[in-house]
C-alpha atoms as a PDB file:
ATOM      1  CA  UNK A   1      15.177  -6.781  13.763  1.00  0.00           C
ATOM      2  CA  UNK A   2      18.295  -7.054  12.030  1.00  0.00           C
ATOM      3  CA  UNK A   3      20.108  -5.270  14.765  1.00  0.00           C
ATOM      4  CA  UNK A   4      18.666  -7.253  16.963  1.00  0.00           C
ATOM      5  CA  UNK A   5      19.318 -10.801  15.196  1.00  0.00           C
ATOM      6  CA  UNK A   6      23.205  -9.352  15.198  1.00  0.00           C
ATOM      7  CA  UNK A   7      24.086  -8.489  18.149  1.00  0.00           C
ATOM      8  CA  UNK A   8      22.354 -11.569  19.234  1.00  0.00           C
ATOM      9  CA  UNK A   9      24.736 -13.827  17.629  1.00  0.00           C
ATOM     10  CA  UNK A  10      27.663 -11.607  18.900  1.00  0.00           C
ATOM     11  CA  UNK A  11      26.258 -11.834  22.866  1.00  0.00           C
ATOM     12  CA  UNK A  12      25.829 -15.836  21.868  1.00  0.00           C
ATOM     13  CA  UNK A  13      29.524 -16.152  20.534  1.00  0.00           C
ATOM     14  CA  UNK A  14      30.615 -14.021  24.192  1.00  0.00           C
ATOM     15  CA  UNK A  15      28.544 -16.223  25.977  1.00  0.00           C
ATOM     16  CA  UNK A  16      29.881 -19.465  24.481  1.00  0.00           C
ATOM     17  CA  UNK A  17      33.828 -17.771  25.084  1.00  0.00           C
ATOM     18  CA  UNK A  18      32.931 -16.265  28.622  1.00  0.00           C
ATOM     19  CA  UNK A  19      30.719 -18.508  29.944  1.00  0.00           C
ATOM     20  CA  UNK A  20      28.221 -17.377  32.623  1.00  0.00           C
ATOM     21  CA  UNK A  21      31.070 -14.650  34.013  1.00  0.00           C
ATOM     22  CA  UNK A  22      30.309 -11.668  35.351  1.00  0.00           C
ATOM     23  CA  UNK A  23      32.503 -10.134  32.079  1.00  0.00           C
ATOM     24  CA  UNK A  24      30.389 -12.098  29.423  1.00  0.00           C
ATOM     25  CA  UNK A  25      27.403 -10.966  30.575  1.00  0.00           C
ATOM     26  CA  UNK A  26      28.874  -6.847  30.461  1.00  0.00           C
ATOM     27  CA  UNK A  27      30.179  -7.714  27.046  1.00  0.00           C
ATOM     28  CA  UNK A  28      27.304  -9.471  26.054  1.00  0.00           C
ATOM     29  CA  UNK A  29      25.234  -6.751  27.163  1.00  0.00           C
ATOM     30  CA  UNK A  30      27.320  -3.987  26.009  1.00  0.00           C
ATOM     31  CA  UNK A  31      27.282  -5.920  22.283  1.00  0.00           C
ATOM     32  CA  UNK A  32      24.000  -6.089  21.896  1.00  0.00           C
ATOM     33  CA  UNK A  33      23.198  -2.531  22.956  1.00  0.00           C
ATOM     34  CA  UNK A  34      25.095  -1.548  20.672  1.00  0.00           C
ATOM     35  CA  UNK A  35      24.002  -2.904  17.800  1.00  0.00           C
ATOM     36  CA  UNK A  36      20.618  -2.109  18.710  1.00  0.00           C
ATOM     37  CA  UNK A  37      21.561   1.578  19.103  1.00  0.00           C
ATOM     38  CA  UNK A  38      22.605   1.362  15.893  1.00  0.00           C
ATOM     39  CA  UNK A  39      19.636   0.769  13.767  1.00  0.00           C
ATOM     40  CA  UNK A  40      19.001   4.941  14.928  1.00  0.00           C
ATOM     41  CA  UNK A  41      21.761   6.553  12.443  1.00  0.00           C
ATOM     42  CA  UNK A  42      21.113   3.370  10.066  1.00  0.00           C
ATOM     43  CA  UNK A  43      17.065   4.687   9.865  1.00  0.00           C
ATOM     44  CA  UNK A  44      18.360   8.145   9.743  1.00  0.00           C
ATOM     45  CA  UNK A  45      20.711   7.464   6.842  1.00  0.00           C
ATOM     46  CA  UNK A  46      18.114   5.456   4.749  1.00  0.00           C
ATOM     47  CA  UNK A  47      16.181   8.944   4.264  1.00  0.00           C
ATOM     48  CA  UNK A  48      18.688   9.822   1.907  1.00  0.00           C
ATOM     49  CA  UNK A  49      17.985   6.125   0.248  1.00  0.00           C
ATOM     50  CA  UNK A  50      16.920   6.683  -3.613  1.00  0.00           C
ATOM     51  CA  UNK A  51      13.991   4.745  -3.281  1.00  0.00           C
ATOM     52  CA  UNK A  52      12.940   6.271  -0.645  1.00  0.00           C
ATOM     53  CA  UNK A  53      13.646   9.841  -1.971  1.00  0.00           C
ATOM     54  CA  UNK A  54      11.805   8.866  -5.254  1.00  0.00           C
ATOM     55  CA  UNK A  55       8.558   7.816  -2.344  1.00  0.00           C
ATOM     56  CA  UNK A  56       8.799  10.772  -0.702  1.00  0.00           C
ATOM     57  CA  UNK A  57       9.013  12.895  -3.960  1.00  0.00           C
ATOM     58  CA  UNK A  58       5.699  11.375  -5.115  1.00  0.00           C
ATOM     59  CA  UNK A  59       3.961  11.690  -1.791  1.00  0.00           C
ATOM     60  CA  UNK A  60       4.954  15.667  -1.615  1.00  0.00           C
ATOM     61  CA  UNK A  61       2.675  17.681  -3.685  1.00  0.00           C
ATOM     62  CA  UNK A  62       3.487  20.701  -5.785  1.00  0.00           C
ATOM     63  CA  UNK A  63       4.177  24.034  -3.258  1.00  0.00           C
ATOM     64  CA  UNK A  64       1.169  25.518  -4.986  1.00  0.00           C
ATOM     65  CA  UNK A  65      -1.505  22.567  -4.613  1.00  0.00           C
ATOM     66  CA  UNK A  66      -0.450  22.281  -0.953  1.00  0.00           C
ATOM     67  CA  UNK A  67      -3.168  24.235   0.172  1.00  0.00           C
ATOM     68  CA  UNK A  68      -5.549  22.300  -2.091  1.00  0.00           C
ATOM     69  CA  UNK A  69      -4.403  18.851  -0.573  1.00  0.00           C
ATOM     70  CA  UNK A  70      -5.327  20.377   2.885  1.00  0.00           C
ATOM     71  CA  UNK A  71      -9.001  21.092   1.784  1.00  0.00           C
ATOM     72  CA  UNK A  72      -9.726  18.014  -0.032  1.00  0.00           C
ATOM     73  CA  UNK A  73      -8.194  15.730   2.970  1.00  0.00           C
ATOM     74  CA  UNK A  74     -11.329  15.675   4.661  1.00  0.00           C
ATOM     75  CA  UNK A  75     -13.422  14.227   1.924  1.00  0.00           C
ATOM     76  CA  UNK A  76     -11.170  11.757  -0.744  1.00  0.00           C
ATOM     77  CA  UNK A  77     -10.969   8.937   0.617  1.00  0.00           C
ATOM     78  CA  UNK A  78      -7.274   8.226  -1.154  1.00  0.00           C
ATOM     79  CA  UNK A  79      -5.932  10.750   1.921  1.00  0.00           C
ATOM     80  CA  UNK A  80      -7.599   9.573   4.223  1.00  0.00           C
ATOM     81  CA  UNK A  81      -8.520   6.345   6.567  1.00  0.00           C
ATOM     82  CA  UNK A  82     -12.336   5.524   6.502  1.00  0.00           C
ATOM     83  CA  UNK A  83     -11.886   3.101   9.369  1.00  0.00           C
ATOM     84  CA  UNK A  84     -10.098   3.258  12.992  1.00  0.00           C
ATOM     85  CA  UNK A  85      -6.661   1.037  13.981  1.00  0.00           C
ATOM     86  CA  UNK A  86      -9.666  -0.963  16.184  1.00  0.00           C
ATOM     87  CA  UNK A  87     -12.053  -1.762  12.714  1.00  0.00           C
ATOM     88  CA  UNK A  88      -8.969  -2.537  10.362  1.00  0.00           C
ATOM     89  CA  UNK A  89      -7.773  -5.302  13.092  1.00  0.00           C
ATOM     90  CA  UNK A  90     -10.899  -6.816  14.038  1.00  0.00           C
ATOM     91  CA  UNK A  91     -11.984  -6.800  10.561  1.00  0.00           C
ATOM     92  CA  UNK A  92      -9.801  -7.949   8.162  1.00  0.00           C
ATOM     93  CA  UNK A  93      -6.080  -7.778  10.044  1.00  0.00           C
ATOM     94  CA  UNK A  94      -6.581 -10.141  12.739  1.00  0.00           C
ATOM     95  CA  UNK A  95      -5.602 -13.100  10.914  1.00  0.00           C
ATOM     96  CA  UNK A  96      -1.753 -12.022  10.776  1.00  0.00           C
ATOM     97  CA  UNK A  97      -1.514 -10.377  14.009  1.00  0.00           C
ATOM     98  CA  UNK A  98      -2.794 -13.651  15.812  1.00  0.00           C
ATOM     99  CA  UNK A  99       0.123 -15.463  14.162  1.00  0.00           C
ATOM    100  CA  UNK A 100       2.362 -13.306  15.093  1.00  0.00           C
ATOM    101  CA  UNK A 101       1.690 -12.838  18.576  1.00  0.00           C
ATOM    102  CA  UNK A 102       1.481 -17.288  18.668  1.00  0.00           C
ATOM    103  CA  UNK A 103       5.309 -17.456  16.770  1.00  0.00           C
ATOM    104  CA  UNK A 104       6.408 -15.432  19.833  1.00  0.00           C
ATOM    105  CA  UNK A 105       4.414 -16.578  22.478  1.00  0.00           C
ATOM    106  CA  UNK A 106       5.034 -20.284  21.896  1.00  0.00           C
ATOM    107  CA  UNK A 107       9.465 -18.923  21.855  1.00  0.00           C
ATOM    108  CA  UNK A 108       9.537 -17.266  24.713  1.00  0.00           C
ATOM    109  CA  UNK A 109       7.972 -20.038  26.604  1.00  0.00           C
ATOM    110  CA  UNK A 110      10.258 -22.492  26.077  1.00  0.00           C
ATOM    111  CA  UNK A 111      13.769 -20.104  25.407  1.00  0.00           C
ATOM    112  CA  UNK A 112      15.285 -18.756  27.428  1.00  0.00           C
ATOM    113  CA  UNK A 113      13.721 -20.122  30.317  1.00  0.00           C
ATOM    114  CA  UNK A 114      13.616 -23.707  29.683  1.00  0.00           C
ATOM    115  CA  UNK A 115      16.707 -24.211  27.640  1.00  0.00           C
ATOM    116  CA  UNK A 116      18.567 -22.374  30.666  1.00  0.00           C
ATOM    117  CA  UNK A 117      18.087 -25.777  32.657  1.00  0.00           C
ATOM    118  CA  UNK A 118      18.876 -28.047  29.840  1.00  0.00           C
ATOM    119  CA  UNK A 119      21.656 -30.689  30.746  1.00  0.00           C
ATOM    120  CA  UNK A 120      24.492 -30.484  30.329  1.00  0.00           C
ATOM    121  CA  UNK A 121      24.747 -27.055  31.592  1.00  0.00           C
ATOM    122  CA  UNK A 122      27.910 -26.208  29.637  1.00  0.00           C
ATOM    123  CA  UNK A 123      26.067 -26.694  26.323  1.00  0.00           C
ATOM    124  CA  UNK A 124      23.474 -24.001  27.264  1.00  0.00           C
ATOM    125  CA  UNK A 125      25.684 -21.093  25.977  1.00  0.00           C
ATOM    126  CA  UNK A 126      26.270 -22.947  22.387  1.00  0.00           C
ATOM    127  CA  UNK A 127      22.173 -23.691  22.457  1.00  0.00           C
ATOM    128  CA  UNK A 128      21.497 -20.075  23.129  1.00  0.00           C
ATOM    129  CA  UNK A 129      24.106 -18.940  20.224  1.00  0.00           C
ATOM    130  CA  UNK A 130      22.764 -21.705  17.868  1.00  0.00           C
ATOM    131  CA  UNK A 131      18.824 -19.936  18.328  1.00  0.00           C
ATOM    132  CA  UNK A 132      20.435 -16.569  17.802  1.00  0.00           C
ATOM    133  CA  UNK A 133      22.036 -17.492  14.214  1.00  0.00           C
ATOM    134  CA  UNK A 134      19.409 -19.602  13.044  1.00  0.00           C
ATOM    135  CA  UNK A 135      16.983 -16.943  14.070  1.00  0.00           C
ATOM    136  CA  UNK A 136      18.745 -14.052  11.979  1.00  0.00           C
ATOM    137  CA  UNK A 137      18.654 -17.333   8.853  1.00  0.00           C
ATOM    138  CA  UNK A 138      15.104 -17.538   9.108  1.00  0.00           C
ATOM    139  CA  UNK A 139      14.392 -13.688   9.024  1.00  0.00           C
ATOM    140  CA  UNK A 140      16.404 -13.732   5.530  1.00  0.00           C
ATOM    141  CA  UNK A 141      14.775 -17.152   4.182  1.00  0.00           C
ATOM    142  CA  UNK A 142      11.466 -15.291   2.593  1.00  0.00           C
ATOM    143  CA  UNK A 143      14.130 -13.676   0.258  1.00  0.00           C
ATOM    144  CA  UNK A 144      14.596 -16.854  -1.812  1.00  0.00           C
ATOM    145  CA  UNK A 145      11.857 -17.323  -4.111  1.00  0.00           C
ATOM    146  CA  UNK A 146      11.477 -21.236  -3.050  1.00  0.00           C
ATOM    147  CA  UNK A 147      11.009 -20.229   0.586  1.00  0.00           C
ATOM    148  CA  UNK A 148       8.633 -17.545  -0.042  1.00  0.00           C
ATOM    149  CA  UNK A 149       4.691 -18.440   1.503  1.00  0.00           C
ATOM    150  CA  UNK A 150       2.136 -16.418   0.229  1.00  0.00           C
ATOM    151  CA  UNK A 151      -0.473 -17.874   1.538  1.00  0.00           C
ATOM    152  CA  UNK A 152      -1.472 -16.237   4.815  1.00  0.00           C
ATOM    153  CA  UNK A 153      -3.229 -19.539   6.642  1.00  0.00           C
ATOM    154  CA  UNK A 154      -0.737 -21.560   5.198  1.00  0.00           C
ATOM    155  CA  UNK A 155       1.480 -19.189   7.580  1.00  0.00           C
ATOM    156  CA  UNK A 156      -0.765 -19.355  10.133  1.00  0.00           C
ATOM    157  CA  UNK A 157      -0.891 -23.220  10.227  1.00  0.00           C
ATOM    158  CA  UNK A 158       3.129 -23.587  10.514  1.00  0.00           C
ATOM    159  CA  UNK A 159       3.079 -20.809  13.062  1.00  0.00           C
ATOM    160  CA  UNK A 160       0.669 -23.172  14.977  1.00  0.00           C
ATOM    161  CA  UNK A 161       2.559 -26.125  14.279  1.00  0.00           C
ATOM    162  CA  UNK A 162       5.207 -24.593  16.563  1.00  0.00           C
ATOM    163  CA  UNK A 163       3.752 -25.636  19.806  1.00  0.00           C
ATOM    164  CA  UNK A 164       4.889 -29.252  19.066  1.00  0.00           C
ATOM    165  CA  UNK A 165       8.103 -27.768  20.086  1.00  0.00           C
ATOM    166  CA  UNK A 166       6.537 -26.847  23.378  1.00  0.00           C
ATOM    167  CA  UNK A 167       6.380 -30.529  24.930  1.00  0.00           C
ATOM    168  CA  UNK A 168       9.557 -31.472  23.586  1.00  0.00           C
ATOM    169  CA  UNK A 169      11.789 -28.805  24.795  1.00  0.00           C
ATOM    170  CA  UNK A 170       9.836 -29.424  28.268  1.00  0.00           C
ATOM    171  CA  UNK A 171      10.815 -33.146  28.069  1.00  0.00           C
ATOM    172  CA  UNK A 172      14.248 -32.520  27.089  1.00  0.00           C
ATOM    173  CA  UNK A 173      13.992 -30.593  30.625  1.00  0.00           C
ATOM    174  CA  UNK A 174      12.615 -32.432  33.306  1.00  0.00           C
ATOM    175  CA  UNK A 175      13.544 -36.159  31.541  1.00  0.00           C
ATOM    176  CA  UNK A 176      17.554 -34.286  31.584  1.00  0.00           C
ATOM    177  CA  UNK A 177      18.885 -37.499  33.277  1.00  0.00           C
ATOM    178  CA  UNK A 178      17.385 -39.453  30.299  1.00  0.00           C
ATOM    179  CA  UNK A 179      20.881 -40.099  27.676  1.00  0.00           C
ATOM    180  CA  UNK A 180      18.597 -39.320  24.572  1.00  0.00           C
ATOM    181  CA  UNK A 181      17.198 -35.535  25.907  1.00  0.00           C
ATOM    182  CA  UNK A 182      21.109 -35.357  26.937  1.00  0.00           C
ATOM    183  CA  UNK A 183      21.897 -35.923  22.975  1.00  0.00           C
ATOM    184  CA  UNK A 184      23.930 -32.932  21.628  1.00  0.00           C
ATOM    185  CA  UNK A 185      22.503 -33.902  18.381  1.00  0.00           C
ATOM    186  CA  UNK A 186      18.977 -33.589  19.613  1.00  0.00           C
ATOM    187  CA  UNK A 187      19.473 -30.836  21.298  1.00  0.00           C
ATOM    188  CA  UNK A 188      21.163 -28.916  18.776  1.00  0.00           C
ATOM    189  CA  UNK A 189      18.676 -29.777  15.701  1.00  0.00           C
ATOM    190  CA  UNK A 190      15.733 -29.017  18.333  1.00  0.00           C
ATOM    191  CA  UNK A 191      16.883 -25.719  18.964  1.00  0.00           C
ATOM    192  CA  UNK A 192      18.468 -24.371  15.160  1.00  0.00           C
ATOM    193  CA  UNK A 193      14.973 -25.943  13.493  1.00  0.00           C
ATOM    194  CA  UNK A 194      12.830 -23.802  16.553  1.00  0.00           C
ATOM    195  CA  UNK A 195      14.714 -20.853  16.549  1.00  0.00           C
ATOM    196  CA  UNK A 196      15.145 -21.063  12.106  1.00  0.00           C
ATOM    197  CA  UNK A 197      11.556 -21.254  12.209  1.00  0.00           C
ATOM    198  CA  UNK A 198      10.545 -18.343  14.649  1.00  0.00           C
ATOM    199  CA  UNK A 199      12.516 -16.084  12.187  1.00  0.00           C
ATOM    200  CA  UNK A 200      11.035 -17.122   9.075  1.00  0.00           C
ATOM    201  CA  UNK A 201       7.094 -17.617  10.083  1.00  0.00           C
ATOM    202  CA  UNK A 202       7.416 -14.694  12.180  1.00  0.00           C
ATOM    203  CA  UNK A 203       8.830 -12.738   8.755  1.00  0.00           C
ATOM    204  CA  UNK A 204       6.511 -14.193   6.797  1.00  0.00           C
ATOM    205  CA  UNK A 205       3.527 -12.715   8.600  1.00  0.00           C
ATOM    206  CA  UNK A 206       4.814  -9.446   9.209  1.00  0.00           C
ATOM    207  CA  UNK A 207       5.308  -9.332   5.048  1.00  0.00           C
ATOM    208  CA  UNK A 208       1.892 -10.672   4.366  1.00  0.00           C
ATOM    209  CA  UNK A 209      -0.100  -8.777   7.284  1.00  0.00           C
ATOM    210  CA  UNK A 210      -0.583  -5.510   5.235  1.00  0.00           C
ATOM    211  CA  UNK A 211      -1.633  -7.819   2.241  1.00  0.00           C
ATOM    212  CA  UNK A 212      -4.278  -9.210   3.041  1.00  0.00           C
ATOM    213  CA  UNK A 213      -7.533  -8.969   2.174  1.00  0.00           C
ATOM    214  CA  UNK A 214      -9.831  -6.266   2.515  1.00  0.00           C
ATOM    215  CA  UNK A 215      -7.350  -3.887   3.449  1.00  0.00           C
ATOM    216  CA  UNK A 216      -6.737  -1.248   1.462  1.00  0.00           C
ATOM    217  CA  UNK A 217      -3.995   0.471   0.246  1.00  0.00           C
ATOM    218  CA  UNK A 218      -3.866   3.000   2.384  1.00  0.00           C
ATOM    219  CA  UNK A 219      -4.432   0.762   5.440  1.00  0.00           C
ATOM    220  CA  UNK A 220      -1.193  -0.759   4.544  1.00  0.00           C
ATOM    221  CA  UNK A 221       1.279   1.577   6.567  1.00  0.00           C
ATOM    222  CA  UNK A 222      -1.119   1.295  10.106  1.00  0.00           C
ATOM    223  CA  UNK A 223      -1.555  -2.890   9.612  1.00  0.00           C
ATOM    224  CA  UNK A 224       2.371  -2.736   8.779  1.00  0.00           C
ATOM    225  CA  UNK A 225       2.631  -0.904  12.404  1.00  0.00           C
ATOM    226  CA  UNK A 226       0.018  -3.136  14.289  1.00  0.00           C
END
């Protein structure tokens, strides 16, 4: 995601240079592959991470209780899930998963495809590198203390709260002769407060998700992946 958030505000600083030409959109492309590619040696290298040595130490048992662990797998509990992927999302992870799915759905119905007709047209590339920096912001806001939600429908509620943005971004669109959806202030605190805040609910979620309750600890890692 970080990757991702990077090379998005790279492509969005091309864009904003280049325009719409044929050689923004290679470098723009080109950018953000990279940086995507990336994350591969960056996962690779974090295996050698002391923390996640020391994890890895602690989950590798002793050569000679090896065989043990492989006979009492089947029956403790501690090794393995009672419940399937299905059960632990119906049950208990649902909550979560449902907000993240709405902090994305309500995004990409509005961006691109409705900013893209916003007027004026050369203000689109600046709107579409504003979303990508405020959206990398909001991915790092749950790491101050003060921003930090633990409350999962608290979450839930601003993730919700989103589709205001829905109608407004529409009217910006088809009222684009009106002078006030043509405001560059408008436009611009529309777009850094939509895309700030589909980084940092979306974060938020994924964080609390294997939290919450009734899962247990090790239904952590497979809610974490759902």
């Amino acid at each position: 995601m970080f990757g991702q958030g990077i090379g998005g505000v790279l492509s969005g600083v091309v864009g904003m240079v280049c325009g719409t030409t044929r050689v923004g959109l290679l470098v723009s492309f080109i950018s953000s592959a990279v940086f995507e590619l990336g994350g591969i040696p960056v996962l690779v290298a974090m295996r050698t991470h002391p923390t996640v040595q020391l994890r890895m130490n602690i989950a590798k048992p002793p050569p000679g209780e090896q065989s043990n662990l492989r006979v009492s797998a089947v029956s403790s509990p501690m090794l393995s899930r009672a419940r399937s992927s299905r059960e632990i999302l119906v049950q208990n992870a649902w909550p979560q998963a449902l907000t993240v799915a709405a902090v994305f759905t309500i995004t990409f119905t509005i961006f691109p495809g409705v900013t893209s007709r916003f007027a004026p047209g050369s203000r689109v590339s600046l709107l579409i590198a504003v979303f990508q920096l405020m959206d990398v912001v909001g991915r790092f806001a749950p790491q101050w203390s003060a921003l930090r939600i633990d409350n999962g429908w608290v979450v839930s509620l601003l993730a919700f709260a989103r589709l205001l943005f829905v109608p407004l971004f529409i009217a910006m669109q088809r009222l684009s002769q009106e002078s006030w959806a043509q405001n560059a202030f408008i436009q611009l605190a529309a777009m850094a407060l939509m895309a700030f805040s589909n980084g940092y609910v979306s974060t938020l979620s994924m964080m609390l998700g294997p939290e919450q309750e009734g899962v247990s600890h090790q239904e952590k890692e497979p809610v974490g992946t759902m």
